[in-house]
PDB file of N, CA and C in Angstrom:
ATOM      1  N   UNK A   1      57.691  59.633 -30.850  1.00  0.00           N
ATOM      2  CA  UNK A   1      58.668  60.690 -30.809  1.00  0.00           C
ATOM      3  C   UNK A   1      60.037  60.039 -30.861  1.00  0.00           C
ATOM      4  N   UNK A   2      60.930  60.208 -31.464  1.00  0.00           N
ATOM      5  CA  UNK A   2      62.314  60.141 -31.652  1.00  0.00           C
ATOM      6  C   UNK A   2      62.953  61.356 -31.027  1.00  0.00           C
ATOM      7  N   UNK A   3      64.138  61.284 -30.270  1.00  0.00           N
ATOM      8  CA  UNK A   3      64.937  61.774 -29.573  1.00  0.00           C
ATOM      9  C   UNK A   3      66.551  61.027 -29.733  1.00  0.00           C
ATOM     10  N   UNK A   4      67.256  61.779 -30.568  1.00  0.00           N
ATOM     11  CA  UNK A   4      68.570  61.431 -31.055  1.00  0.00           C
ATOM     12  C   UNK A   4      69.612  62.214 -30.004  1.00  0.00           C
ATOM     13  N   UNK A   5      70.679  61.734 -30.374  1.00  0.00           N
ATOM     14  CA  UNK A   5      71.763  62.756 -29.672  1.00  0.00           C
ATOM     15  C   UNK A   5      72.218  61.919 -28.207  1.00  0.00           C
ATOM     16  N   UNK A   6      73.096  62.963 -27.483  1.00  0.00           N
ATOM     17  CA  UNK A   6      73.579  62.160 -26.242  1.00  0.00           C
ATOM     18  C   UNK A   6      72.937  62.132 -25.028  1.00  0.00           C
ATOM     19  N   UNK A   7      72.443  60.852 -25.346  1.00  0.00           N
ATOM     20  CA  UNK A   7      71.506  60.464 -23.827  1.00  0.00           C
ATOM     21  C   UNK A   7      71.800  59.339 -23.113  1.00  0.00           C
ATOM     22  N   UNK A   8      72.342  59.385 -21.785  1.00  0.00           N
ATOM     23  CA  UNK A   8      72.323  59.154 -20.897  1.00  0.00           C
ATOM     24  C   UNK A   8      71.479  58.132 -19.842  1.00  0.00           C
ATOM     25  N   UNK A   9      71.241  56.728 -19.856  1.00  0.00           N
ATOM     26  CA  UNK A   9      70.618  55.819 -19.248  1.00  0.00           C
ATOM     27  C   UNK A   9      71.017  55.297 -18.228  1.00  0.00           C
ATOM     28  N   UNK A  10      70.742  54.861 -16.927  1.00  0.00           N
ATOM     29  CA  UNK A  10      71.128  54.277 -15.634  1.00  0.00           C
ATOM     30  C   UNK A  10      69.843  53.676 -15.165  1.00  0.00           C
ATOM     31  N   UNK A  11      69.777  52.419 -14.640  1.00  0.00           N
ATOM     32  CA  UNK A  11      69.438  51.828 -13.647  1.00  0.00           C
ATOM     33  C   UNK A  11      69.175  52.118 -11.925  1.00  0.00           C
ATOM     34  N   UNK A  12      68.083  52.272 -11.924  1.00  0.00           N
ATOM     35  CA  UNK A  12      68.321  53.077 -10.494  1.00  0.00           C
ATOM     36  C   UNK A  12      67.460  52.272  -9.271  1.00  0.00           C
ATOM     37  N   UNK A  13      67.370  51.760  -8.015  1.00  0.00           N
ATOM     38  CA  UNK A  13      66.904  51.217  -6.825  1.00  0.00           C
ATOM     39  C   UNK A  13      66.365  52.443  -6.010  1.00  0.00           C
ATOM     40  N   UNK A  14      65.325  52.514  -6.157  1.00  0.00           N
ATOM     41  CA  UNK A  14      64.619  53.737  -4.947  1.00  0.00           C
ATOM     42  C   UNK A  14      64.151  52.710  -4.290  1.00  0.00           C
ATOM     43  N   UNK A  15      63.782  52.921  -3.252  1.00  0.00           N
ATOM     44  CA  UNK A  15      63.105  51.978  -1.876  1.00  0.00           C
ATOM     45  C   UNK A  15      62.400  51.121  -2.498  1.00  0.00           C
ATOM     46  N   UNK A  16      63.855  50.404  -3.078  1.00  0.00           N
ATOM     47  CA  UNK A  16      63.104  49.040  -3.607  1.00  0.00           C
ATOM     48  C   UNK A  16      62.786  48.909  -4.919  1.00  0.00           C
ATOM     49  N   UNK A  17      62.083  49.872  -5.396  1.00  0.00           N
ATOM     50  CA  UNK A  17      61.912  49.520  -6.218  1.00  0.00           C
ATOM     51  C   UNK A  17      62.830  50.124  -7.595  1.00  0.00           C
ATOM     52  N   UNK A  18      62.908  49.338  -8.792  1.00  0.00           N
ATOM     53  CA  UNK A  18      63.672  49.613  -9.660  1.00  0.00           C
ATOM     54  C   UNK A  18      63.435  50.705 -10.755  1.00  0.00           C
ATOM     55  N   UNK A  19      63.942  51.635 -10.888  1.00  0.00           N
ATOM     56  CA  UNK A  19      63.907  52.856 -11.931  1.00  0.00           C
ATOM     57  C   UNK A  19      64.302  52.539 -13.251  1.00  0.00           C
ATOM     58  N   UNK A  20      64.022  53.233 -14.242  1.00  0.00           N
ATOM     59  CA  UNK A  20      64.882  53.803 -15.485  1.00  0.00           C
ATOM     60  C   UNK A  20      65.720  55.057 -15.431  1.00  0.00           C
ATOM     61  N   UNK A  21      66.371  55.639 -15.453  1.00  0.00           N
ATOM     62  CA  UNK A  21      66.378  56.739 -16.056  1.00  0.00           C
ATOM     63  C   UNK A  21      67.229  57.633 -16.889  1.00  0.00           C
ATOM     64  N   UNK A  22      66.670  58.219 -18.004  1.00  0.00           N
ATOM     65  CA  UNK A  22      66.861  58.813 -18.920  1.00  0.00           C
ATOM     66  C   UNK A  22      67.344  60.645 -18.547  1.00  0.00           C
ATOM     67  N   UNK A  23      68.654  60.506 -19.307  1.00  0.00           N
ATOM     68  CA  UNK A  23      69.251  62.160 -19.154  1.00  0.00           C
ATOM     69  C   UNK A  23      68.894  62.508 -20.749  1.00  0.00           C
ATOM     70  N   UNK A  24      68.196  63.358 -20.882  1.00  0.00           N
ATOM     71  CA  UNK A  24      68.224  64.233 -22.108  1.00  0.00           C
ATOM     72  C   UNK A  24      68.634  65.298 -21.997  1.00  0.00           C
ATOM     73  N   UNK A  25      70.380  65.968 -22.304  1.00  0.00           N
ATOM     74  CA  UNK A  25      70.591  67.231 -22.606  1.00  0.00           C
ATOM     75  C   UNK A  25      70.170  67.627 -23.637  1.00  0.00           C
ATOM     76  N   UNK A  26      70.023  67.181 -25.128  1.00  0.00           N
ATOM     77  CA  UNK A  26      69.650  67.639 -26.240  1.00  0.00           C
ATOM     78  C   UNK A  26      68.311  68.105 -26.695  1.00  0.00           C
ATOM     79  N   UNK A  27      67.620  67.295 -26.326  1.00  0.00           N
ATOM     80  CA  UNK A  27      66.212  67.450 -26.357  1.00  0.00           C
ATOM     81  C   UNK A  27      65.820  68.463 -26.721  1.00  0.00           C
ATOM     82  N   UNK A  28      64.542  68.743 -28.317  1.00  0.00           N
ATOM     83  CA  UNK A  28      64.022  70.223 -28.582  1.00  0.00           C
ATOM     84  C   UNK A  28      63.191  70.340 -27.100  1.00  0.00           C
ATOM     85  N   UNK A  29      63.230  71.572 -27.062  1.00  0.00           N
ATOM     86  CA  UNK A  29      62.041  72.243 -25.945  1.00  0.00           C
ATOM     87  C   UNK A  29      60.296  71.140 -26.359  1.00  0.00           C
ATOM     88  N   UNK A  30      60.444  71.543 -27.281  1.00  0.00           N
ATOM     89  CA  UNK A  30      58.798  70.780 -27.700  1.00  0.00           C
ATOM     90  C   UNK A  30      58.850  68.967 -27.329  1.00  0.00           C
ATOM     91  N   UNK A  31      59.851  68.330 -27.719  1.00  0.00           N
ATOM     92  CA  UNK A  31      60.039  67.037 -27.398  1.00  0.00           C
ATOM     93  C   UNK A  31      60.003  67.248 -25.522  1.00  0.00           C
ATOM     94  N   UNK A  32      60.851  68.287 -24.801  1.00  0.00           N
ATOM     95  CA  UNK A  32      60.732  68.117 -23.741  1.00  0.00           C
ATOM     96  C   UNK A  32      59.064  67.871 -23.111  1.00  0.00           C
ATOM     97  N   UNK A  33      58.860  69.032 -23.399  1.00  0.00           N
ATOM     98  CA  UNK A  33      56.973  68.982 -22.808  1.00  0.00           C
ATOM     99  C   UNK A  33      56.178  68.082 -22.958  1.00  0.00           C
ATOM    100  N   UNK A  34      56.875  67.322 -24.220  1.00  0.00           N
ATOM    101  CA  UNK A  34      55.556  66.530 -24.736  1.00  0.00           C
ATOM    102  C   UNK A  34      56.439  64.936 -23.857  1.00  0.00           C
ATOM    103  N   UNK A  35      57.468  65.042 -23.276  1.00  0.00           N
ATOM    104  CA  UNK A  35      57.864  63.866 -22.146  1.00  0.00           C
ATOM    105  C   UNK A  35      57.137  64.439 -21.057  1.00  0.00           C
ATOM    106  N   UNK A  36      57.543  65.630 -20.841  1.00  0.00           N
ATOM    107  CA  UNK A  36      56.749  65.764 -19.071  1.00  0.00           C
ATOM    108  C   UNK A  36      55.583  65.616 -18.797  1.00  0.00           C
ATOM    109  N   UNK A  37      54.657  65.649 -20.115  1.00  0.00           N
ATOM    110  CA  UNK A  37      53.035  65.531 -20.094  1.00  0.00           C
ATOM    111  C   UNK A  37      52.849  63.895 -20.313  1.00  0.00           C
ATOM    112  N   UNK A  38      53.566  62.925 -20.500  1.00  0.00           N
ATOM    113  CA  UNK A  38      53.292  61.743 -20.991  1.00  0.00           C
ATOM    114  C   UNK A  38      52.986  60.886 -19.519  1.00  0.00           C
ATOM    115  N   UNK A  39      52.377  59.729 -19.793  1.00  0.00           N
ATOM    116  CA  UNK A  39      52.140  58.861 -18.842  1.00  0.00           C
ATOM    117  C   UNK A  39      52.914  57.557 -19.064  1.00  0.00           C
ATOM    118  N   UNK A  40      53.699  57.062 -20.156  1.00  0.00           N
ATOM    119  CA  UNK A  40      54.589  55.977 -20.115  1.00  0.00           C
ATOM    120  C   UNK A  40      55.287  56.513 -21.380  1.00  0.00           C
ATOM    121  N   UNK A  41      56.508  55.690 -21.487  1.00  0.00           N
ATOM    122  CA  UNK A  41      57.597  55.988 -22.263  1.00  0.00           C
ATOM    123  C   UNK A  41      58.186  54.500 -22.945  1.00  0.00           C
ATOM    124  N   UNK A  42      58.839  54.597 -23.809  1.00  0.00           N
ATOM    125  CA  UNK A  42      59.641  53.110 -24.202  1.00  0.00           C
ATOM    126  C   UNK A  42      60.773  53.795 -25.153  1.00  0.00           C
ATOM    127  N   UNK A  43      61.885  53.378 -24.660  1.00  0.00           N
ATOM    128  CA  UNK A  43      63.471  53.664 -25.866  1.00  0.00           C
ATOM    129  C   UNK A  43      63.620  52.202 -25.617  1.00  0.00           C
ATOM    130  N   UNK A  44      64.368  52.685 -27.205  1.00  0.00           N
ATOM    131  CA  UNK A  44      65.090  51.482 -27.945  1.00  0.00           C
ATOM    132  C   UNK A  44      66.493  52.505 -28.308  1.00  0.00           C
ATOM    133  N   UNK A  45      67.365  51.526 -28.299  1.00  0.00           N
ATOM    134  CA  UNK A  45      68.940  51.735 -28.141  1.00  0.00           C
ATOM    135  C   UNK A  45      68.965  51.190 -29.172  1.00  0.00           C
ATOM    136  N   UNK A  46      69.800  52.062 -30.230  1.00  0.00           N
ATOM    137  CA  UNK A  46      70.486  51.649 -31.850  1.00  0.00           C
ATOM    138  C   UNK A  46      71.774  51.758 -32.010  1.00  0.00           C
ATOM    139  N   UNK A  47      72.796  50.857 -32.798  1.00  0.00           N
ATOM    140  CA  UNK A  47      73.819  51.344 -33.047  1.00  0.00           C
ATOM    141  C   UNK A  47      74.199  51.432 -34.601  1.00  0.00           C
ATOM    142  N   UNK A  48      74.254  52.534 -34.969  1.00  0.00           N
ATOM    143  CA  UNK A  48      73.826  52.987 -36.580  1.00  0.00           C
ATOM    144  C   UNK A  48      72.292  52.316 -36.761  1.00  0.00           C
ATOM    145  N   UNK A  49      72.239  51.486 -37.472  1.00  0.00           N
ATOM    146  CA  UNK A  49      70.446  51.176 -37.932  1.00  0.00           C
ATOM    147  C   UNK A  49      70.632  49.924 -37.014  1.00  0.00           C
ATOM    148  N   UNK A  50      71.210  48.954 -36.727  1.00  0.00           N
ATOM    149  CA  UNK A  50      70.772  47.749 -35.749  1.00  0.00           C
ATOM    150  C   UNK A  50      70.220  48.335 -34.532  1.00  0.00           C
ATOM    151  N   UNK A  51      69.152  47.386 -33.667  1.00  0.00           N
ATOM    152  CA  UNK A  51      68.664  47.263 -32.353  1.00  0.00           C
ATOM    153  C   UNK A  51      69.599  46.670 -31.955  1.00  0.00           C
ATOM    154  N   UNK A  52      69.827  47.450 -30.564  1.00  0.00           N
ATOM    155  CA  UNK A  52      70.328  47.034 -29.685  1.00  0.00           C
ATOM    156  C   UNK A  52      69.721  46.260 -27.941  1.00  0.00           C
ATOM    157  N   UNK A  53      68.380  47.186 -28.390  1.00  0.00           N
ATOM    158  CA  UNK A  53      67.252  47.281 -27.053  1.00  0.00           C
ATOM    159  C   UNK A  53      66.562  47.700 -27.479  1.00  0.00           C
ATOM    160  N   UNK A  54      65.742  47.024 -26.972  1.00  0.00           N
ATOM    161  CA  UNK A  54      63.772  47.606 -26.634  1.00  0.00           C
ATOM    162  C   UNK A  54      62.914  47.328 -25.285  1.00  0.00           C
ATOM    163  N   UNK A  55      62.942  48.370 -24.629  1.00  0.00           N
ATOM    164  CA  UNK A  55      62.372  48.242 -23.186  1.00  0.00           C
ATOM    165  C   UNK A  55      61.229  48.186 -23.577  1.00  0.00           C
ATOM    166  N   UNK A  56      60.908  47.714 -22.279  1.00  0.00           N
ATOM    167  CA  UNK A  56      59.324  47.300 -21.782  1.00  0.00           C
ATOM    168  C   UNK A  56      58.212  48.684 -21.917  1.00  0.00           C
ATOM    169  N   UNK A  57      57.274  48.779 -22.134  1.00  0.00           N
ATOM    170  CA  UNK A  57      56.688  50.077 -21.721  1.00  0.00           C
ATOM    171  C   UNK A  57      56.714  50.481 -19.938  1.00  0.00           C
ATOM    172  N   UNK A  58      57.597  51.798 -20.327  1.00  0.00           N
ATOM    173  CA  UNK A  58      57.906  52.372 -18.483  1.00  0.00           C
ATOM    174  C   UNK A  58      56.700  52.932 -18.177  1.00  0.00           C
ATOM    175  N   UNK A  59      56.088  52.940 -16.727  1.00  0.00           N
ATOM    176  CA  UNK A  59      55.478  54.062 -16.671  1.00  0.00           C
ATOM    177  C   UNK A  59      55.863  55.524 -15.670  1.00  0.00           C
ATOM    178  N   UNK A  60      55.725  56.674 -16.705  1.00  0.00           N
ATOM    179  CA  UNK A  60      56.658  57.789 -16.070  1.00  0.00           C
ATOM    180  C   UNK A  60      56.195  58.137 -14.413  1.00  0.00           C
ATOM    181  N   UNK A  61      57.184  57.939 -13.654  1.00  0.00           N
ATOM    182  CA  UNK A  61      57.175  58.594 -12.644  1.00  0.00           C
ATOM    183  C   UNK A  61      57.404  59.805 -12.157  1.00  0.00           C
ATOM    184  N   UNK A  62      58.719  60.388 -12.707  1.00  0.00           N
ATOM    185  CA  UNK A  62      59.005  61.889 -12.179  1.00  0.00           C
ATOM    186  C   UNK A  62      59.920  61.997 -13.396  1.00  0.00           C
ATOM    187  N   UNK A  63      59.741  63.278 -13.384  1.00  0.00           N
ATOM    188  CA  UNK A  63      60.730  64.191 -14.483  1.00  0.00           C
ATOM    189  C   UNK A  63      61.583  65.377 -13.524  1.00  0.00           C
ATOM    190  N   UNK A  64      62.345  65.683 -13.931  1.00  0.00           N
ATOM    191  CA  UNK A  64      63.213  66.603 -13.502  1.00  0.00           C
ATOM    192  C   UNK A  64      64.014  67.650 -14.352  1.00  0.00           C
ATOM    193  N   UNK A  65      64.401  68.248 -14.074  1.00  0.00           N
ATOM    194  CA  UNK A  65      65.700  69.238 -14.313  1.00  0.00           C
ATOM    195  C   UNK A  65      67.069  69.394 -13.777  1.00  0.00           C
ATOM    196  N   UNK A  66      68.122  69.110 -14.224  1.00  0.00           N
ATOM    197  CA  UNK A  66      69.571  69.041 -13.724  1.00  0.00           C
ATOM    198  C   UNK A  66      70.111  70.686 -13.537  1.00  0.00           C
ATOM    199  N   UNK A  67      71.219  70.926 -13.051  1.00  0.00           N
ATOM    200  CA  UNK A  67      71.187  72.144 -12.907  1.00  0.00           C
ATOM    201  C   UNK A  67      71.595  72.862 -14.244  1.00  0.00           C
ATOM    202  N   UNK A  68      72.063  72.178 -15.039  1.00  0.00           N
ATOM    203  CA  UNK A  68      72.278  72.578 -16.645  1.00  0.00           C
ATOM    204  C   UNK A  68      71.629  72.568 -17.426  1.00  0.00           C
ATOM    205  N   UNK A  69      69.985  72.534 -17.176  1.00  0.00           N
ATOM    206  CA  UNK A  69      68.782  72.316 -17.537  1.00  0.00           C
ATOM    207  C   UNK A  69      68.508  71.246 -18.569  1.00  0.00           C
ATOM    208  N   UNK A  70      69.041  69.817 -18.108  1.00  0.00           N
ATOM    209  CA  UNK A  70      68.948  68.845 -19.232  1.00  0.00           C
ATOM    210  C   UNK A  70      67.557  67.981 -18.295  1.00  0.00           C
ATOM    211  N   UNK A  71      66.626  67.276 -19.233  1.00  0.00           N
ATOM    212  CA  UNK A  71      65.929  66.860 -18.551  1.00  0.00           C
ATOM    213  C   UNK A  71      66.221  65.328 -18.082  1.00  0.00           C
ATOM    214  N   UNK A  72      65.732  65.014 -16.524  1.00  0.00           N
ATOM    215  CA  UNK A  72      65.807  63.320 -16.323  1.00  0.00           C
ATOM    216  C   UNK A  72      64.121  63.455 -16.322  1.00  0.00           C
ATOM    217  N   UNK A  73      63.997  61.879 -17.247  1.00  0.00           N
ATOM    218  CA  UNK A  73      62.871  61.547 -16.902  1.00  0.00           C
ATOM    219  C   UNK A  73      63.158  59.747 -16.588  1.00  0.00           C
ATOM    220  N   UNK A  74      62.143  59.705 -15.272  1.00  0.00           N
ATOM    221  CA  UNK A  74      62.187  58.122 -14.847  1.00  0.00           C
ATOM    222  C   UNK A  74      60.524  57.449 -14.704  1.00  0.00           C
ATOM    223  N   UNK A  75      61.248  56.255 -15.426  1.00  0.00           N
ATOM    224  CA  UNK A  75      60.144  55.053 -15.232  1.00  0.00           C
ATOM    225  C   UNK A  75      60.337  54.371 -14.399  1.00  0.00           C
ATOM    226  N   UNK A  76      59.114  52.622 -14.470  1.00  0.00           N
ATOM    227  CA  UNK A  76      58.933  51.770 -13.708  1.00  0.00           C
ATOM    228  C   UNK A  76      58.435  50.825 -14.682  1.00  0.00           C
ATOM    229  N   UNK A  77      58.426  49.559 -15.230  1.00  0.00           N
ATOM    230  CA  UNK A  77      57.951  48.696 -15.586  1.00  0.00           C
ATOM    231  C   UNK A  77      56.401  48.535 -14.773  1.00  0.00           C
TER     232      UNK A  77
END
């Protein structure tokens, strides 16, 4: 799945241990579901056609909703 547009990445420390996580405001509805049903995730960061990044395969921990209904979803290596 590809997911373009403005998204949002941070680094996060929960008790210890280290997060990903991903803000998708843009996201089609159908791309959303098919993140909340997944069991691991991997983005790669482009700038025009170069790589910039390629994470590790995450595995999804929690998904959420912001109050502007954009979705966070977070991993874990």
């Amino acid at each position: 799945m590809t997911i373009t547009g403005s998204i949002t990445s941070q680094d996060v420390l929960r008790d210890g241990s280290g997060l990903v996580e991903l803000t998708l405001p843009d996201a089609d509805p159908q791309q959303r579901r098919d993140l909340e049903a997944a069991k691991w995730f991997q983005y790669r960061l482009y700038r025009g056609s170069a790589l910039l990044y390629s994470s590790p395969h995450l595995t999804l921990s929690e998904t959420r909703r912001t109050n502007d209904g954009a979705l966070v979803v977070a991993g874990h290596p």
